[in-house]
Protein backbone atom coordinates (compact mmCIF):
# COMPACT_ATOMS: atom_id res chain seq x y z
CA UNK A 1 86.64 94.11 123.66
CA UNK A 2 88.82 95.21 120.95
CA UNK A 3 88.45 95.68 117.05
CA UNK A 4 90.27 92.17 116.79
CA UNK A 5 88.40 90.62 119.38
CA UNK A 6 85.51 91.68 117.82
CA UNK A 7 86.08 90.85 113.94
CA UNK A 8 87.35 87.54 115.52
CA UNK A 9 83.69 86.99 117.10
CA UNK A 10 81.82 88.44 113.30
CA UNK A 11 83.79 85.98 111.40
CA UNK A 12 82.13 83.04 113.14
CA UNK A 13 78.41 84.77 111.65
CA UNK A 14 76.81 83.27 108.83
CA UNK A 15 76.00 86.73 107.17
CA UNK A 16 74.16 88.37 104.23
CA UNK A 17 73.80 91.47 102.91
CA UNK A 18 70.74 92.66 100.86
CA UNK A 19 71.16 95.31 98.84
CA UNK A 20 68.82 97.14 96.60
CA UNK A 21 70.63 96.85 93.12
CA UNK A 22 74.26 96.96 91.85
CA UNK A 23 73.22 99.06 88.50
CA UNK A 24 75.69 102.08 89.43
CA UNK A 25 78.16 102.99 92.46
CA UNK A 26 77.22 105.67 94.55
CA UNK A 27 76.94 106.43 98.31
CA UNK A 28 74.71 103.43 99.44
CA UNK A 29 77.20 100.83 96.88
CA UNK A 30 79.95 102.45 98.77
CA UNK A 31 78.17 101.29 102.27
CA UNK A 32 77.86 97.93 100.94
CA UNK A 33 81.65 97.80 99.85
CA UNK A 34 82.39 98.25 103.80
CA UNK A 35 80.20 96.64 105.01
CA UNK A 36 82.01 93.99 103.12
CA UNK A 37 85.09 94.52 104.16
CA UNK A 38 83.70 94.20 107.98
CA UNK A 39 82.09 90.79 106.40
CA UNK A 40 84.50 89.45 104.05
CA UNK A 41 82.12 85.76 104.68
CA UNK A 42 78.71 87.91 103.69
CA UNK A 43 76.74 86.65 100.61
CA UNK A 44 75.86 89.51 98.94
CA UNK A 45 71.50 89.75 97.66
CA UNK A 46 70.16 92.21 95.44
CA UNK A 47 67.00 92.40 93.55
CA UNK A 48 69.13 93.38 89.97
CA UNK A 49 72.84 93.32 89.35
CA UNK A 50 75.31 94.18 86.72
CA UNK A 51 79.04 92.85 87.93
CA UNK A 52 80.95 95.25 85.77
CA UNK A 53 79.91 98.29 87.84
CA UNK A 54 80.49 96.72 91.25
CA UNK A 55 83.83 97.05 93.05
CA UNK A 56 86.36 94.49 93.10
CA UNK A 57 85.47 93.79 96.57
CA UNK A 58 82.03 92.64 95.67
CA UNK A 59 82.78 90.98 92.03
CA UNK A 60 84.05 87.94 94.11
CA UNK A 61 81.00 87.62 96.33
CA UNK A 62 78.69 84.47 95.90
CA UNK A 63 76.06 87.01 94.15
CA UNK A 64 71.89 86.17 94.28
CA UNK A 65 69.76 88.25 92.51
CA UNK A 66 65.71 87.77 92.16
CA UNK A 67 63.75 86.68 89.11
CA UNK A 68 63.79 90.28 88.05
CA UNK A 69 67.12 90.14 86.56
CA UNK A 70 66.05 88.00 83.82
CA UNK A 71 63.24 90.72 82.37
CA UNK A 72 64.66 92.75 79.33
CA UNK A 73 66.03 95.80 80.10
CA UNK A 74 65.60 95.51 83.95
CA UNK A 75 68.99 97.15 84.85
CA UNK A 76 68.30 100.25 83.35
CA UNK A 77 64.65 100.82 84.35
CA UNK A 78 65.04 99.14 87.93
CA UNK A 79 62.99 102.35 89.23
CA UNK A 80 59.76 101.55 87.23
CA UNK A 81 59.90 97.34 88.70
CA UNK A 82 59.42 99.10 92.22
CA UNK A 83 55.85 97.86 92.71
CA UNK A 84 57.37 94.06 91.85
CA UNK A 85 60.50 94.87 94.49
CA UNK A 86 57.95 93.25 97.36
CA UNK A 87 57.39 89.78 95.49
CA UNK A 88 60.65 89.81 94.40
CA UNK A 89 62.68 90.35 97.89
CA UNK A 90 60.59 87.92 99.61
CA UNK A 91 61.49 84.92 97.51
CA UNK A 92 64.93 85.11 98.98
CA UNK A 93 65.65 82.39 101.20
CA UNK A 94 67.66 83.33 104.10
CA UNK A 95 67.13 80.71 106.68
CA UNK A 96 70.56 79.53 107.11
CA UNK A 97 72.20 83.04 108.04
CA UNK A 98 72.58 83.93 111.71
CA UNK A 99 72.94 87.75 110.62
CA UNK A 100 70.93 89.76 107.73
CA UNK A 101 72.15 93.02 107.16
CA UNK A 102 69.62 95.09 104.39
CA UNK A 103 71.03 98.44 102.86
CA UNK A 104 67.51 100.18 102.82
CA UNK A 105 66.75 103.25 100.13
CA UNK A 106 64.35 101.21 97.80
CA UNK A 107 62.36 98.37 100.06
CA UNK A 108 65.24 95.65 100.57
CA UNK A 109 64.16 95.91 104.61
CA UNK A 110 60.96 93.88 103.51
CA UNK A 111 63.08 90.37 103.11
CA UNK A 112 61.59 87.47 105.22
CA UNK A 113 63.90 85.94 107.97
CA UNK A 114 63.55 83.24 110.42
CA UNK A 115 63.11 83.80 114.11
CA UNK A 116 66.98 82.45 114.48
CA UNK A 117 68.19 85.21 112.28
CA UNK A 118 69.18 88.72 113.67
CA UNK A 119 67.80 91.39 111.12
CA UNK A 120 69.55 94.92 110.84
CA UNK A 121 68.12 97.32 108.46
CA UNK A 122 71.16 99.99 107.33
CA UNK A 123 68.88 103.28 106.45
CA UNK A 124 69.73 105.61 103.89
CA UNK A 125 66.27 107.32 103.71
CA UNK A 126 62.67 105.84 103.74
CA UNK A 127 61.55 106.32 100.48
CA UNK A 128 60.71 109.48 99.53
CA UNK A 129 58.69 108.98 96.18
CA UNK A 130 56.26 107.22 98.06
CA UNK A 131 56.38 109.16 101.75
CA UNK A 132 57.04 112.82 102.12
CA UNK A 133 58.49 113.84 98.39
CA UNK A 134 55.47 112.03 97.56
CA UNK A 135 53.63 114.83 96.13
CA UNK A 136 56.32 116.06 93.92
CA UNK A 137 57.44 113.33 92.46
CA UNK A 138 53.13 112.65 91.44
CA UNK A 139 53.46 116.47 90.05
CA UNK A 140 56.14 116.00 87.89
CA UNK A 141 54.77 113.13 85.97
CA UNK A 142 52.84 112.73 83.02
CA UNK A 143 49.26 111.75 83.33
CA UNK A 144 49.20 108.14 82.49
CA UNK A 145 52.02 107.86 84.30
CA UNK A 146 50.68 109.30 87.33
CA UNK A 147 47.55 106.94 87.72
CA UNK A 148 49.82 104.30 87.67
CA UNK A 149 52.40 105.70 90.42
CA UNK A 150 49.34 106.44 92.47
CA UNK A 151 47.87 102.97 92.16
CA UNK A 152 51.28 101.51 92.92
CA UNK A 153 52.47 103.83 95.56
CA UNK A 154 49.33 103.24 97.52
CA UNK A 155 50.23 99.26 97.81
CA UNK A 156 53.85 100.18 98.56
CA UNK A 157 53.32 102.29 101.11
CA UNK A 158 51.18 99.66 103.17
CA UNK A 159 53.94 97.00 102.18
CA UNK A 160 56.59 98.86 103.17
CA UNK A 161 55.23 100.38 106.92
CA UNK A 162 54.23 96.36 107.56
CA UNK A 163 58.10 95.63 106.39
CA UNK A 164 59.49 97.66 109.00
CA UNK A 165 58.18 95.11 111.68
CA UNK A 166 60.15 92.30 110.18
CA UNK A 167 63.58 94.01 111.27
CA UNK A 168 64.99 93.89 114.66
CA UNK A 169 67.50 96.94 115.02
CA UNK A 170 67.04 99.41 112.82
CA UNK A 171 70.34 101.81 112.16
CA UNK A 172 70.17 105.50 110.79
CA UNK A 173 72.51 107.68 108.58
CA UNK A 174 72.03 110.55 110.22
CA UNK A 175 69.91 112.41 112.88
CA UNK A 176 67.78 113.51 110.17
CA UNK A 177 67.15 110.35 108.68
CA UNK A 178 66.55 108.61 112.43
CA UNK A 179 63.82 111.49 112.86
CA UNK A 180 61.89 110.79 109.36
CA UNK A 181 62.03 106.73 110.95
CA UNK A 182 60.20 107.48 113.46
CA UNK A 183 57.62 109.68 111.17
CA UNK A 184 57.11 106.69 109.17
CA UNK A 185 57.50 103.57 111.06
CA UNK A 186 57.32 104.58 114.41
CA UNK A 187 60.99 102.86 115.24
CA UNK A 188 63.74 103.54 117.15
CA UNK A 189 67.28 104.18 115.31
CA UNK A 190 70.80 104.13 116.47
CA UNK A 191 73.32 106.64 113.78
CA UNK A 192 76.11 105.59 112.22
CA UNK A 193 77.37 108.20 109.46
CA UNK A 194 77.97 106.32 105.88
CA UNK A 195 81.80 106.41 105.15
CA UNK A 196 83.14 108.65 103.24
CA UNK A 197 86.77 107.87 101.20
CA UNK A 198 89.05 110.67 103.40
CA UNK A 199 92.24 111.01 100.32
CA UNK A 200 95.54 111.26 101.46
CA UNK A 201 96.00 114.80 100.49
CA UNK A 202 97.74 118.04 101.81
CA UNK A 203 94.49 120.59 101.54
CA UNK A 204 95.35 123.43 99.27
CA UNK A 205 95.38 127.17 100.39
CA UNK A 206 94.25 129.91 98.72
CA UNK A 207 90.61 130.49 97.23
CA UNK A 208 89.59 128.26 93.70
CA UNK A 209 88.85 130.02 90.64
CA UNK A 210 85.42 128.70 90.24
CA UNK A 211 82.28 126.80 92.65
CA UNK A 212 81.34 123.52 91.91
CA UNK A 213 77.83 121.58 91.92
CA UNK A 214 78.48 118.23 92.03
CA UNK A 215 75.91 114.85 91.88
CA UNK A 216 73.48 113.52 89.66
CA UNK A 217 71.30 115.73 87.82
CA UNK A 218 67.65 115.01 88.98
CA UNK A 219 65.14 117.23 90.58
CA UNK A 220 65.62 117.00 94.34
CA UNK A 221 69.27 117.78 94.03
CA UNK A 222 68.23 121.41 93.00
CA UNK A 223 70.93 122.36 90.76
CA UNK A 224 69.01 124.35 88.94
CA UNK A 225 69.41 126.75 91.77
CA UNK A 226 73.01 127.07 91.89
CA UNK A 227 72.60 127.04 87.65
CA UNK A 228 70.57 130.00 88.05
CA UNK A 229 72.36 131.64 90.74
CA UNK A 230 76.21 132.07 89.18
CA UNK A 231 74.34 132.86 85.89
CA UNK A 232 72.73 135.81 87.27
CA UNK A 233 75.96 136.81 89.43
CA UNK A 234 78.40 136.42 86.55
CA UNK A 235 80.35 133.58 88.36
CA UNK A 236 82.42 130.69 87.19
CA UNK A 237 80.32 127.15 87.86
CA UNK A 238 81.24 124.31 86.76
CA UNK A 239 78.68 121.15 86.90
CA UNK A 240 79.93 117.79 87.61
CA UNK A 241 77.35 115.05 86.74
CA UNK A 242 74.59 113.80 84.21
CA UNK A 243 70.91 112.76 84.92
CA UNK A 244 67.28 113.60 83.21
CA UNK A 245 67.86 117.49 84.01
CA UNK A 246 70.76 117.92 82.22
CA UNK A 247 69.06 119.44 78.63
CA UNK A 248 67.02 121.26 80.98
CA UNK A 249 69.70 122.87 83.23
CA UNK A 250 72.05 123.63 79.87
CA UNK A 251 68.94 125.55 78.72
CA UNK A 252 69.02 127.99 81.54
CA UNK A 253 73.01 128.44 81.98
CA UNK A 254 74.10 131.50 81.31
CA UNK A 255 77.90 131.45 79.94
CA UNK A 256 79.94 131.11 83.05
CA UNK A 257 78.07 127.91 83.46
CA UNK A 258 80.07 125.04 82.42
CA UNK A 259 79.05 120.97 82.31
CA UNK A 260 81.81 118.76 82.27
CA UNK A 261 79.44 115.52 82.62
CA UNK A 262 79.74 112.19 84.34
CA UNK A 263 83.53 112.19 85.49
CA UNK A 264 85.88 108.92 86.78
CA UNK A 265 86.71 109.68 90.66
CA UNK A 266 90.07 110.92 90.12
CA UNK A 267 88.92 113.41 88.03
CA UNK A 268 86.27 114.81 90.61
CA UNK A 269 88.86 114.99 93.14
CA UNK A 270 90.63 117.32 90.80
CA UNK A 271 87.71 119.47 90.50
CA UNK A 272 86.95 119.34 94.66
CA UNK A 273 90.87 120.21 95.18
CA UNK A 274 90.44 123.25 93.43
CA UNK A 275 87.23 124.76 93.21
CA UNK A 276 86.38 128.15 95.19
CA UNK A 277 83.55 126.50 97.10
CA UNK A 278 80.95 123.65 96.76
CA UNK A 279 76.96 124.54 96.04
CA UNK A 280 75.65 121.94 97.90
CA UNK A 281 71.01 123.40 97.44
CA UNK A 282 69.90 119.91 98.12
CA UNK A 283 67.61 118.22 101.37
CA UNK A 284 69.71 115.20 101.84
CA UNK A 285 69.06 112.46 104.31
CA UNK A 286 73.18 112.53 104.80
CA UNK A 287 74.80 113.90 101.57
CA UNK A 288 78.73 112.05 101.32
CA UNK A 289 79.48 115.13 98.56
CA UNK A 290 79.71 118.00 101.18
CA UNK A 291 82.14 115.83 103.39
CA UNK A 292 83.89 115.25 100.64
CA UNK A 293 84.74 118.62 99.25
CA UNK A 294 85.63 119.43 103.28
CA UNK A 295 87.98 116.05 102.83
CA UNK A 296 89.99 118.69 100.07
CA UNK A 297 89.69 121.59 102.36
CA UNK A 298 87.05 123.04 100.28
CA UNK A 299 84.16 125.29 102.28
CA UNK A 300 80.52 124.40 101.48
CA UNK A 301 77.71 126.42 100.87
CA UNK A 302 74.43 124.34 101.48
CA UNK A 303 71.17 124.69 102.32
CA UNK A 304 69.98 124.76 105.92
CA UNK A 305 68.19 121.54 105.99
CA UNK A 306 69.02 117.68 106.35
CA UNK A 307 72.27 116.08 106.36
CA UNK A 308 74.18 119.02 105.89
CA UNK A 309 73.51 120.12 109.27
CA UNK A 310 75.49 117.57 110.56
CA UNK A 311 78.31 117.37 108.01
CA UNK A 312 78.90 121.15 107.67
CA UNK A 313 79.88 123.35 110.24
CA UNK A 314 78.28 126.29 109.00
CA UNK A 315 77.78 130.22 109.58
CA UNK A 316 74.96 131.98 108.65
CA UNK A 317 74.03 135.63 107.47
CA UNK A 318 72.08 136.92 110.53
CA UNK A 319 72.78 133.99 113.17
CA UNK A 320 75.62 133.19 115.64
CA UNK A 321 78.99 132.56 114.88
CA UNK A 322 80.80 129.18 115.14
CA UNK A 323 84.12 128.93 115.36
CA UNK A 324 86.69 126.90 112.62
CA UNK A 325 83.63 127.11 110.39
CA UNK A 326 83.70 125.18 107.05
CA UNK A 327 80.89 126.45 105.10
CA UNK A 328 77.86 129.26 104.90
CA UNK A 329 74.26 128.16 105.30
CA UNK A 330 71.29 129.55 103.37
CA UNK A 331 67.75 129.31 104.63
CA UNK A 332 65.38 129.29 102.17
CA UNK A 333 65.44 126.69 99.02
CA UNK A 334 65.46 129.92 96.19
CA UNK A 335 68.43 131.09 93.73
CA UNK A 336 68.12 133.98 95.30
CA UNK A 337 68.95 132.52 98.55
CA UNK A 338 71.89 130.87 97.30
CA UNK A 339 72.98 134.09 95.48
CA UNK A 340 72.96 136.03 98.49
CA UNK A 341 74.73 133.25 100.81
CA UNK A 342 77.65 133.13 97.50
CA UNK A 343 77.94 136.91 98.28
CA UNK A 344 78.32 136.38 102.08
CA UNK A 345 80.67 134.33 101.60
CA UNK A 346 83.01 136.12 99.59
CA UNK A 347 83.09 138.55 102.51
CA UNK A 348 83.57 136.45 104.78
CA UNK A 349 86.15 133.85 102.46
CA UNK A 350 89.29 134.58 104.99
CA UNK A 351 87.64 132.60 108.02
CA UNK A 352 87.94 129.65 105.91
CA UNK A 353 91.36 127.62 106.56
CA UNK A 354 91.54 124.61 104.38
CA UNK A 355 93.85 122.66 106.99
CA UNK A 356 90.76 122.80 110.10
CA UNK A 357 88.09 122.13 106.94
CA UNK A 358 89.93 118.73 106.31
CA UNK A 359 90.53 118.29 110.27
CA UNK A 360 86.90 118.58 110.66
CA UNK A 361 85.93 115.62 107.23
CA UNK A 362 88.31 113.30 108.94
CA UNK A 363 85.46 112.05 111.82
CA UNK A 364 83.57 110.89 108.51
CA UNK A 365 86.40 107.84 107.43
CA UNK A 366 85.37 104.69 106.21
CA UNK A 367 87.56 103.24 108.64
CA UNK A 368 85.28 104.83 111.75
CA UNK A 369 82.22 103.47 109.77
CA UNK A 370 83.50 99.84 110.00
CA UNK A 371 84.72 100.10 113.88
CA UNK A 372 81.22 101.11 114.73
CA UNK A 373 79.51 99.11 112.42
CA UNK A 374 81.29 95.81 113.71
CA UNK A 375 80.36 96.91 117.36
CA UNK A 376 77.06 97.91 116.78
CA UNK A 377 76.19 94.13 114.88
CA UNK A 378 78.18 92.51 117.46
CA UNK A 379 75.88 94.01 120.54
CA UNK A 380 73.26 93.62 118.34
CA UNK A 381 73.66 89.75 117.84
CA UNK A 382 74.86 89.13 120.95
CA UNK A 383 71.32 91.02 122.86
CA UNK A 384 68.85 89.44 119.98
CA UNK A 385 70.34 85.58 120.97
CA UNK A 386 69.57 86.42 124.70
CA UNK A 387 66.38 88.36 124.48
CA UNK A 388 65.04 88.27 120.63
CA UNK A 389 61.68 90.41 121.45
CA UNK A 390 63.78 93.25 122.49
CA UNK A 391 64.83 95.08 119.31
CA UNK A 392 66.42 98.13 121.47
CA UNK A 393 68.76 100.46 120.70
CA UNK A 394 72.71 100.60 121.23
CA UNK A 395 73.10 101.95 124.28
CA UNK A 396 76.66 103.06 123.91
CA UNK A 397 76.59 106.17 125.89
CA UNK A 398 79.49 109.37 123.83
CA UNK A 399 80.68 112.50 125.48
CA UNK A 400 79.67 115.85 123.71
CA UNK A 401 82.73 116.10 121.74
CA UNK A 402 81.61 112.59 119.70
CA UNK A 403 78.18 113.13 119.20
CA UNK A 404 76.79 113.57 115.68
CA UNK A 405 80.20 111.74 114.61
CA UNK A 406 79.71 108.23 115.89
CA UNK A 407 77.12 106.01 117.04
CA UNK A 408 74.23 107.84 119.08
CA UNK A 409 71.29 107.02 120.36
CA UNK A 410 67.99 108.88 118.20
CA UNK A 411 64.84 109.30 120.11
C-alpha cells in the first residue's frame, strides 16, 4: 500500500491526540505538530494549554484541556500539578474515537479508553523525576519540598506502571528509550525517531570560530560541563538558552563564555551554521539538537550515552574508527572529559566534511517521521480490530543499512 493509499485509509479514523501541555514548543510539541499533519481530523487533548505558543497547525484544532487550566497560574507551574495529572487525564472522555494517540513525557499514557478504541502511546522518555533520575532530582531539592516530592512520587509511580496496561502498542524514540520501557513497564516498543526540521541549506566548509551549547538550562542537560570546560581551555563558547541554571552557570564562566539567551529559530540556525562544533554533555532519551547541528554540517561532541549514540556517528579517543564520522564521543560525564574530547578533536578536525555530516541528518526528516508513523497506526488499527488482546509489535522487518533510522523492532 502506498503513502496515499494509506492517508486515504487514516482519514476515515476518528482520532485524538493527548498531549501533555502546550505551555512552550520544543521537541515533543514538534511531534505533536506532525503528528497533526498525518491527522489533520485529530482533536487535539492536553491537561494545560496556552494557544499563543502553539503552532499554526494546532491553533485551529478543536482544543480540550482538563479542569486544571482554570487554577491560577497553572501554565507556568504545570510541573508542580504533576501529582493531580492522574485525576485530571482520566476525566477525558474519549469513547467516540476509533484511534488515541498519547505523546508520553509527563503521564498523558494514563487516559481511559474504551475497548473499541486503539491506544498508541508515542514515548519520549518514562519519567525520569520519578524512575531512574529519581534520586537526583530528591537531592537537589529543598527539604520541605522534598517530603512532598517523595510523598507524591511514591503514588505516581504506582499510577503510572498500572497506566502502562491501558495502552495497546506502545512506540519508542529511540533504542535507548525502548530499553528504559522495558525497565519500567515491562513492554514491548517499536522506534520511530522524532522528526527533526532538515533546512534547505548548502552546509558550510571550513571550521566555526567558536562551539556552541545549545538547550534549556536545567541540570540534566549538564552545561555546566561544557561552561567549565572552554573556561579552563581558553575557548570561545557561546550558550544558547535560558532555564533555572542560568545565574548559576554565568557565575562559573570564565570570559570566553558568552550567553546569548532564549533565541527565535532563525536565529539558532545562525548560530548552528557557524559554530566550530556542538557540546552536546547531556543523557538524552533521543536529543533533536545534535541532529540538528549535523542538519548544518556541524560535528558534535557528546557524551557516550543515550540518544546520541544513535544520532551521532562518532569516533572516540582510544576506540575504533568509523568512517564519514560526524562527531567525537567522550566517556565519562566530567569537564575534564569534555576538555580532553575538545582537544581530540581539534586534531582530528580535517576528517570532518560538512557535506557527508548533513548527508548523514537527512534519515532524521519530519517527512520520514510521518511515512512511518502513518504505517505504523495503520497496522496498528488494522491488527487491534482483528485481534484486540494482541498488543504486538510492528513486525516490519529493515535491512542493516535502515536500522536505527526507521521503524525497528526493540526487544
Amino acid at each position: 500500500m502506498n503513502n496515499f493509499e494509506v492517508r486515504r485509509e487514516l482519514a476515515k479514523l476518528r482520532v485524538a491526540i493527548v498531549h501533555y501541555w502546550f505551555v512552550n514548543r520544543g521537541g515533543g510539541e514538534r511531534v505533536v505538530e506532525c503528528l497533526a499533519e498525518v491527522f489533520p481530523q485529530a482533536d487535539l487533548y492536553a491537561v494545560i494549554a496556552d494557544r499563543s505558543v502553539m503552532a499554526p497547525i494546532l491553533r485551529g484544532r478543536k482544543l480540550h484541556t482538563s479542569f486544571l487550566q482554570n487554577l491560577p497560574w497553572a501554565k507556568r507551574f504545570n510541573r508542580h500539578l504533576l501529582f493531580l495529572h492522574p485525576l485530571a487525564l482520566e476525566q477525558f472522555d474519549l469513547s467516540d474515537y476509533d484511534l488515541v494517540i498519547s505523546s508520553e513525557s509527563a503521564p498523558t499514557k494514563g487516559v481511559l479508553t474504551s475497548s473499541k478504541t486503539c491506544h498508541i502511546c508515542y514515548c519520549h522518555s518514562p519519567m525520569r523525576y520519578i524512575w531512574d533520575m529519581y534520586p537526583e532530582y530528591r537531592r537537589a531539592m529543598a527539604p520541605l519540598v522534598r517530603s512532598v516530592f517523595t510523598l507524591a512520587a511514591h503514588y505516581m509511580r504506582m499510577w503510572d506502571y498500572a497506566s502502562a496496561g491501558r495502552v495497546d502498542y506502545f512506540v519508542a524514540n529511540s533504542s535507548f528509550t525502548a530499553s528504559r520501557l522495558w525497565k519500567t513497564y515491562r513492554r514491548e516498543s517499536t522506534i520511530i525517531h522524532p522528526p527533526v526540521c532538515i533546512p534547505d541549506v548548502e552546509a558550510l566548509d571550513g571550521a566555526g570560530e567558536y562551539y556552541l551549547a545549545l538547550g534549556r538550562l536545567v541540570d540534566y542537560k549538564r552545561v555546566d560541563l561544557a561552561v567549565e570546560a572552554c573556561t579552563k581551555m581558553g575557548r570561545p563558547l557561546r550558550v544558547v538558552g535560558d532555564g533555572p541554571q542560568y545565574r548559576g552557570l554565568k557565575r562559573i564562566a570564565g570570559p570566553t563564555v558568552q550567553f546569548l539567551g532564549r533565541l527565535s529559530d532563525q536565529e539558532v540556525h545562525e548560530q548552528l551554521s557557524h559554530c566550530r562544533a556542538l557540546l552536546f554533555p547531556a543523557e538524552e532519551d533521543f536529543g533533536i539538537v545534535p541532529v540538528e547541528a549535523q542538519s548544518f554540517g556541524r560535528p558534535v561532541i557528546a557524551y557516550a550515552a543515550g540518544g546520541a549514540l544513535e544520532t551521532v556517528r562518532g569516533i572516540m579517543q582510544h576506540g575504533s574508527r568509523v568512517g564519514n564520522p560526524t562527531g567525537v564521543f567522550f566517556l565519562e560525564q566530567t569537564s575534564s572529559s569534555l576538555a580532553n574530547a575538545i582537544s581530540f578533536f581539534e586534531s582530528q578536525e580535517q576528517q570532518f566534511a560538512p557535506s557527508k555530516i548533513r548527508s548523514h541528518s537527512l534519515q532524521f526528516d519530519a517527512a520520514h517521521f510521518n511515512s512511518r508513523m502513518a504505517e505504523f497506526a495503520l497496522f496498528a488499527i488494522n491488527e487491534f480490530r482483528e485481534t484486540p488482546h494482541l498488543g504486538s509489535k510492528h513486525p516490519l522487518a529493515l535491512d542493516e543499512e535502515t536500522v536505527g533510522s526507521g521503524v525497528t523492532s526493540a526487544q
